[in-house]
C-alpha atoms as a PDB file:
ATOM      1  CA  UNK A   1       0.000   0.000   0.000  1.00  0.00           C
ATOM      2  CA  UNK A   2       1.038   3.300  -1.186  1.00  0.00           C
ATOM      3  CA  UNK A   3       0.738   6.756   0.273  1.00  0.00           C
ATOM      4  CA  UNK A   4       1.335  10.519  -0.685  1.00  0.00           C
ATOM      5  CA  UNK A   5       1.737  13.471   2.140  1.00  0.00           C
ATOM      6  CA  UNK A   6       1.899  16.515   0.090  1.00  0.00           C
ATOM      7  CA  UNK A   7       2.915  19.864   2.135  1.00  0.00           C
ATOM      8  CA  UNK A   8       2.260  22.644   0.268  1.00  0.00           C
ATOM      9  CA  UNK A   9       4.235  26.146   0.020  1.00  0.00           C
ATOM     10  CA  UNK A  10       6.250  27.868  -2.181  1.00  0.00           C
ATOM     11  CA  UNK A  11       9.829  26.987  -3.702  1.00  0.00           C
ATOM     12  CA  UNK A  12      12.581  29.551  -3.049  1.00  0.00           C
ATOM     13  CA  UNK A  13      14.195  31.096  -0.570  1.00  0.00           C
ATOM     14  CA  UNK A  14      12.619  33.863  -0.631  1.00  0.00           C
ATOM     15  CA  UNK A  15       9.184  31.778   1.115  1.00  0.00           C
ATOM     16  CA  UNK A  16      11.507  29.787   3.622  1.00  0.00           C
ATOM     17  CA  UNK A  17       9.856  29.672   7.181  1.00  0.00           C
ATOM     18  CA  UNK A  18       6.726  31.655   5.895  1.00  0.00           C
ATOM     19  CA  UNK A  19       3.256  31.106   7.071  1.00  0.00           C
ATOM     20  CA  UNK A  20       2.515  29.884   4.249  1.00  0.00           C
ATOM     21  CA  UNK A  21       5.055  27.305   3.656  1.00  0.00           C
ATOM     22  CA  UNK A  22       3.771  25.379   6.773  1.00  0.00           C
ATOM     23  CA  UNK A  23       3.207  22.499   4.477  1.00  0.00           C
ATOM     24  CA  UNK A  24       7.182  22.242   3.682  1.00  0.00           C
ATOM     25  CA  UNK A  25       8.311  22.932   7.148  1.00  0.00           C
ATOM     26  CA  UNK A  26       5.479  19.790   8.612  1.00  0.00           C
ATOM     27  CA  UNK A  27       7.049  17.424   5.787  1.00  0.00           C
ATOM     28  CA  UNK A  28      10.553  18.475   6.472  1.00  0.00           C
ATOM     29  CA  UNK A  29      10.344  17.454  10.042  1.00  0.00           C
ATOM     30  CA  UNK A  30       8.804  13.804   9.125  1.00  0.00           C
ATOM     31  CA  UNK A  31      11.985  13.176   6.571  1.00  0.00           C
ATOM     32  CA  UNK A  32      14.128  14.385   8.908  1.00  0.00           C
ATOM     33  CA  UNK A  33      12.357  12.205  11.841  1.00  0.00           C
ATOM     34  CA  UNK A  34      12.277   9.224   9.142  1.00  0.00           C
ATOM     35  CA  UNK A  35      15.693   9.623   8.140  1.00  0.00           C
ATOM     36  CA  UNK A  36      14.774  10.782   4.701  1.00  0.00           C
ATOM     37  CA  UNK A  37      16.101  13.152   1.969  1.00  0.00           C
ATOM     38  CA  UNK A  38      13.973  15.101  -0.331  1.00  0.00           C
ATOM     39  CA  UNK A  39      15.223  15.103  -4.395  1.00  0.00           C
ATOM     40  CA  UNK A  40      14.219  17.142  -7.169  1.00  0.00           C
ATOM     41  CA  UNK A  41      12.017  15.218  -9.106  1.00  0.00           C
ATOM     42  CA  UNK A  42       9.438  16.631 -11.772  1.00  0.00           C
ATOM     43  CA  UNK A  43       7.050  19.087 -10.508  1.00  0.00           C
ATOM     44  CA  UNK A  44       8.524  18.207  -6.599  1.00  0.00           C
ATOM     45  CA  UNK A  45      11.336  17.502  -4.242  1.00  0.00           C
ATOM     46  CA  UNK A  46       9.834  13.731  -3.220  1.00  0.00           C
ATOM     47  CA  UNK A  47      10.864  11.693  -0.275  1.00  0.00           C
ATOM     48  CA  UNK A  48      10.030   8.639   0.590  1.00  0.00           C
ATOM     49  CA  UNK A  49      10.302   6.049   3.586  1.00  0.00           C
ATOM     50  CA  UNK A  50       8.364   2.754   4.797  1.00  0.00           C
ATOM     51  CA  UNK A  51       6.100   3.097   7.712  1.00  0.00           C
ATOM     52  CA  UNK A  52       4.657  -0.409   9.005  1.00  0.00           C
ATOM     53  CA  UNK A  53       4.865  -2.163   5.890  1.00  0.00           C
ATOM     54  CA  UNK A  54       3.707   0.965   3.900  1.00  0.00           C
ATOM     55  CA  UNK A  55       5.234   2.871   1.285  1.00  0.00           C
ATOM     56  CA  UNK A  56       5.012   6.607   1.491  1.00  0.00           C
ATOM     57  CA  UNK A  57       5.911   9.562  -0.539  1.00  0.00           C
ATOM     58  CA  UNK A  58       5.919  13.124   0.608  1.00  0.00           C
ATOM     59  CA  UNK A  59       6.493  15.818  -1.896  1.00  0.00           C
ATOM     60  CA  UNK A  60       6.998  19.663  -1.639  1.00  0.00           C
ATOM     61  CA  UNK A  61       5.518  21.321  -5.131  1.00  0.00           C
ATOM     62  CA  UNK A  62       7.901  23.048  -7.153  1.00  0.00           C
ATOM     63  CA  UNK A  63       4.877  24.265  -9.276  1.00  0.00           C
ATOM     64  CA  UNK A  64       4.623  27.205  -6.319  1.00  0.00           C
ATOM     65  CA  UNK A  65       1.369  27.133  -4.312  1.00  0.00           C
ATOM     66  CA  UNK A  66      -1.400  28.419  -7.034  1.00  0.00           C
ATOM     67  CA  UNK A  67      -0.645  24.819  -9.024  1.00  0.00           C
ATOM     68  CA  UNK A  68      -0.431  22.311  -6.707  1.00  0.00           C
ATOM     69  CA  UNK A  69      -2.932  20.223  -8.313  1.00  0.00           C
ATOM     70  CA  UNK A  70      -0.500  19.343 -10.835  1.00  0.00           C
ATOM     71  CA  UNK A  71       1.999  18.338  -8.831  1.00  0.00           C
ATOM     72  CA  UNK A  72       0.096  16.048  -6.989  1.00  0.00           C
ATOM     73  CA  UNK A  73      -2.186  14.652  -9.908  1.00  0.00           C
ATOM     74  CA  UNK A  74       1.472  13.846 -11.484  1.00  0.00           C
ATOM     75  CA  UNK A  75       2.312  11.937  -8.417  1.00  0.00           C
ATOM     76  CA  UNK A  76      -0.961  10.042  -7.569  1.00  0.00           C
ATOM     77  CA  UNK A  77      -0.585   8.657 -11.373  1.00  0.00           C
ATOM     78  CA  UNK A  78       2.770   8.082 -11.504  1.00  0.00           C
ATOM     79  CA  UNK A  79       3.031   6.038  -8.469  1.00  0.00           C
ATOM     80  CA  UNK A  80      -0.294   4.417  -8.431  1.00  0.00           C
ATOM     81  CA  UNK A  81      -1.450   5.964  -5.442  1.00  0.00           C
ATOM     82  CA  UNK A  82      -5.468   5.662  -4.508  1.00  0.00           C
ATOM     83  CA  UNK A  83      -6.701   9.310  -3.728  1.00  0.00           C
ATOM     84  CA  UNK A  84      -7.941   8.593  -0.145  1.00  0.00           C
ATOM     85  CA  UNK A  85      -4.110   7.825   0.729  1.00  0.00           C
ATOM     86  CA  UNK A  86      -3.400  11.374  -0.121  1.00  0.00           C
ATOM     87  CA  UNK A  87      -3.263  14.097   3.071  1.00  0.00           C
ATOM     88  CA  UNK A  88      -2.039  17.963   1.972  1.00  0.00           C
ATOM     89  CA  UNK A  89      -0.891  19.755   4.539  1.00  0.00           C
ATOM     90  CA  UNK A  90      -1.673  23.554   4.174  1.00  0.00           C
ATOM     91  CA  UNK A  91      -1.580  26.744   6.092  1.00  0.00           C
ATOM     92  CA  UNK A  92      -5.214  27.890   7.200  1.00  0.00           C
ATOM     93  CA  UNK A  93      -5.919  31.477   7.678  1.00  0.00           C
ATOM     94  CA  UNK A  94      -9.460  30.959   9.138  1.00  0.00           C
ATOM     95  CA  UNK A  95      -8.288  29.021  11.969  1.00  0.00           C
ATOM     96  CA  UNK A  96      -6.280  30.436  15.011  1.00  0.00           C
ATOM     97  CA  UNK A  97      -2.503  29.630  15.047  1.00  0.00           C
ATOM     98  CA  UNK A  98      -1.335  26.501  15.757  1.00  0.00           C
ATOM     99  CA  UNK A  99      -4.849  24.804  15.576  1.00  0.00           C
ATOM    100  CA  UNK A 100      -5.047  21.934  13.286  1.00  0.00           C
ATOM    101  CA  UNK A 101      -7.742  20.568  11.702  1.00  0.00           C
ATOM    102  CA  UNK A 102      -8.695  17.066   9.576  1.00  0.00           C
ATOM    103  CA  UNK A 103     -11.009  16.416   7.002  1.00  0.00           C
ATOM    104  CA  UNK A 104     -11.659  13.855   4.740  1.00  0.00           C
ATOM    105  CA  UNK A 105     -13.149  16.362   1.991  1.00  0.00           C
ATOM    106  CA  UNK A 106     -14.037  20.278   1.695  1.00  0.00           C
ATOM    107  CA  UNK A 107     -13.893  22.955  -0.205  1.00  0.00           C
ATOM    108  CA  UNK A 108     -10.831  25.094  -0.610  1.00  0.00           C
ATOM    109  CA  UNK A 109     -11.999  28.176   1.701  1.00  0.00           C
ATOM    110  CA  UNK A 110     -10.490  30.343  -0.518  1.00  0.00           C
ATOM    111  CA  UNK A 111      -7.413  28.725  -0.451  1.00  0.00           C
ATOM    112  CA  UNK A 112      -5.341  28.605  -3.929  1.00  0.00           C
ATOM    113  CA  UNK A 113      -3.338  25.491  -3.269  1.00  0.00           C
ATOM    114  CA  UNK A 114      -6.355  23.730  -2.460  1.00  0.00           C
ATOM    115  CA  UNK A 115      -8.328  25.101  -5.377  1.00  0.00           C
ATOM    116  CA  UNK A 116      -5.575  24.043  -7.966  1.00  0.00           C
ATOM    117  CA  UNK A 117      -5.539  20.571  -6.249  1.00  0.00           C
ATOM    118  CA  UNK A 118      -9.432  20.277  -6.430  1.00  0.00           C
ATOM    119  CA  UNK A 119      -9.634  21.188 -10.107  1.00  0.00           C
ATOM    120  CA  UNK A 120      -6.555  18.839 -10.827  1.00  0.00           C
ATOM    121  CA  UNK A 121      -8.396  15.535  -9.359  1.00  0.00           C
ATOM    122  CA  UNK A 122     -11.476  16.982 -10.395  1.00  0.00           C
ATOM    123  CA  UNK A 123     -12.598  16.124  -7.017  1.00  0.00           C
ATOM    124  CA  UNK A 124     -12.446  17.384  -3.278  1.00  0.00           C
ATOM    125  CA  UNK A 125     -12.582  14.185  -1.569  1.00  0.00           C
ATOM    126  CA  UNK A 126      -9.102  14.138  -0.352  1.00  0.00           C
ATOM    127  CA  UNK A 127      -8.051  14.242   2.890  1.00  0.00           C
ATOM    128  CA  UNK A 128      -6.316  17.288   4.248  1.00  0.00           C
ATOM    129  CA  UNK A 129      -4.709  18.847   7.717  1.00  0.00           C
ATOM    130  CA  UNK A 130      -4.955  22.408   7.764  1.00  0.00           C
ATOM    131  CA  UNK A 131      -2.596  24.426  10.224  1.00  0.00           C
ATOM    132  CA  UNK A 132      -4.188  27.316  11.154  1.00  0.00           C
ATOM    133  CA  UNK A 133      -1.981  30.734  10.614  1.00  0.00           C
ATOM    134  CA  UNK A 134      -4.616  33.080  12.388  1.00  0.00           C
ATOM    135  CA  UNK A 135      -5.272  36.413  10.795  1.00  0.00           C
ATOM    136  CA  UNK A 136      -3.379  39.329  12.856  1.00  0.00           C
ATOM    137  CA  UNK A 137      -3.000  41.671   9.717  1.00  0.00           C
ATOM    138  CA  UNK A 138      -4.735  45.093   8.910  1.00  0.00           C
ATOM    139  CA  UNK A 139      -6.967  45.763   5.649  1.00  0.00           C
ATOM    140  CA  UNK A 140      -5.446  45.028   2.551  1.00  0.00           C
ATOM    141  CA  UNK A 141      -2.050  43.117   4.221  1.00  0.00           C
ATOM    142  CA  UNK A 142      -3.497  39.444   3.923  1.00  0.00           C
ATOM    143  CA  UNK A 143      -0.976  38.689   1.203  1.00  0.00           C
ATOM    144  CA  UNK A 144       2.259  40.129   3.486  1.00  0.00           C
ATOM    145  CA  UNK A 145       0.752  38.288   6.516  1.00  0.00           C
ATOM    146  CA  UNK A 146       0.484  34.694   4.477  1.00  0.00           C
ATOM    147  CA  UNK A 147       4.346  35.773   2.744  1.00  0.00           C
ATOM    148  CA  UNK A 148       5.668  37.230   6.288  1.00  0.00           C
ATOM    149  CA  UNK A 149       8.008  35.217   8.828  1.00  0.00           C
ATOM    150  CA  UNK A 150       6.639  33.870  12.273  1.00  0.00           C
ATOM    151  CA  UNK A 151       6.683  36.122  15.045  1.00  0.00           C
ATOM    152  CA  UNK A 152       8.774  35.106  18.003  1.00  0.00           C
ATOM    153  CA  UNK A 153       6.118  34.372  19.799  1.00  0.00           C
ATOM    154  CA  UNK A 154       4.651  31.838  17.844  1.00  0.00           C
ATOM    155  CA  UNK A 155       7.897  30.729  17.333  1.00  0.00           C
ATOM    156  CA  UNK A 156       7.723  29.380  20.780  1.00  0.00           C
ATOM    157  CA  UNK A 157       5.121  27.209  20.267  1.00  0.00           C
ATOM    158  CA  UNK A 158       5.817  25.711  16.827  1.00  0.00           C
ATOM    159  CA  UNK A 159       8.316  22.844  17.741  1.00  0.00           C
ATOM    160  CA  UNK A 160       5.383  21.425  19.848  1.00  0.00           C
ATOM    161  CA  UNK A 161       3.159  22.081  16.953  1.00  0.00           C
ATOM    162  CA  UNK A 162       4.913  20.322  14.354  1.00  0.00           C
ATOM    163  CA  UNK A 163       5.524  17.534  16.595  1.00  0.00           C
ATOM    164  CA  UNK A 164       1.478  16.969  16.808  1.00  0.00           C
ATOM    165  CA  UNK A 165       1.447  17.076  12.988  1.00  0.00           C
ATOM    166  CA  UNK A 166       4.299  14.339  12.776  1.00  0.00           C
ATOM    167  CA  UNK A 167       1.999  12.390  14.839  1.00  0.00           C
ATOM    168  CA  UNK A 168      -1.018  13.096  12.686  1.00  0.00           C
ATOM    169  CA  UNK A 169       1.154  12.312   9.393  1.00  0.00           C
ATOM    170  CA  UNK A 170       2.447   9.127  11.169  1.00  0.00           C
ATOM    171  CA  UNK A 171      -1.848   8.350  12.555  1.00  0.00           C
ATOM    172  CA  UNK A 172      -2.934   8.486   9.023  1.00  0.00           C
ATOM    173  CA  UNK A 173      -0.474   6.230   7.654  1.00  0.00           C
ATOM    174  CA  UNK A 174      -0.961   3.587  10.110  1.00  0.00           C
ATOM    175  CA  UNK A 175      -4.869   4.049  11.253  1.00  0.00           C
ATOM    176  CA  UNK A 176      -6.401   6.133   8.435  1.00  0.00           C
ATOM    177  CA  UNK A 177      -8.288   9.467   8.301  1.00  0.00           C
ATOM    178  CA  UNK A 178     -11.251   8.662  10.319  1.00  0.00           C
ATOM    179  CA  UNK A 179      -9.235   7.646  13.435  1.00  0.00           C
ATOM    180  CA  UNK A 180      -6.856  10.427  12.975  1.00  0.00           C
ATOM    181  CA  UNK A 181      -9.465  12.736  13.089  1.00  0.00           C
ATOM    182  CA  UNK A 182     -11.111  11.605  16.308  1.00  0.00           C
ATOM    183  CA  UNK A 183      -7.559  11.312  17.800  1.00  0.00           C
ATOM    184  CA  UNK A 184      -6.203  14.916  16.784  1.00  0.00           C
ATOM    185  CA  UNK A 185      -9.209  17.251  15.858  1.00  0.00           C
ATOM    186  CA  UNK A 186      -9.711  19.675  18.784  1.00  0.00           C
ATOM    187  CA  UNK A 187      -6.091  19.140  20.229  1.00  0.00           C
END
């Protein structure tokens, strides 16, 4: 049995440790964890690992955020991967930081990443954790809140953070998305 974590963000250094590269920085810490190094590959840098007898495959888009969906089309087909062992990880706006939240299917919430991903399987049945980012920015500054560093404080509580999210990564893998949810939604 296959699997594909996607985390979603933007290539470049320019988008390193943003809020929205959360995606990159929750895979990063599971190939690091697993012992794992992330290639360029077409449309992604791809890891992959076994987990319990399972095969899975993160990748970080190089297609930057707004086309997603083909990155992770590309990688469902190529590796033969059934669509409900898919989980993107994305930043959330609409939730307060360092909430996280599972679902099994939704819309995008305005969300590009998750837009280009739901026109690309023509589908939003796929499973998804979204780390919330809050929304501390004035009129008109969404787009240099979503580009802009963490703040110290949140800094403070992000290595706990991302160690929940390696746990939900490593849940759904093992126990799939319905027990992961129960386990990890309002944690």
């Amino acid at each position: 049995m296959k699997f594909l974590i996607a985390g979603l963000g933007n290539p470049g250094l320019e988008y390193a440790d943003t809020r929205h590269n959360i995606g990159f920085g929750v895979v990063d810490l599971v190939a690091e964890k697993q012992e794992c190094k992330f290639v360029n590959s077409r449309y992604a840098h791809v890891a992959e690992f076994r987990f319990r007898g399972k095969t899975v495959f993160m990748i970080k888009p190089t297609t930057y955020m707004n086309l997603s969906g083909k990155a992770i089309n590309y990688w469902l087909q190529a590796e033969n991967i059934a669509k409900e062992n898919l989980l993107v990880i994305t930043d959330d706006l609409a939730l307060p930081y360092g909430t996280i939240r599972l679902r099994s299917k939704g819309s995008d919430g305005g969300h590009n990443g998750l837009k280009s991903i739901t026109e690309s399987l023509a589908s939003s049945e796929y499973c998804r954790m979204r780390f919330g980012i809050g929304n501390e920015f004035g009129k008109g500054k969404q787009v240099d809140y979503v580009l802009g560093k963490w703040t110290e404080e949140e800094m403070k509580i992000m290595p706990e953070r991302l160690s929940v999210s390696l746990e939900i990564v490593k849940s759904f893998v093992g126990h799939g998305i319905t027990k992961t949810m129960n386990d990890f939604n309002n944690k």
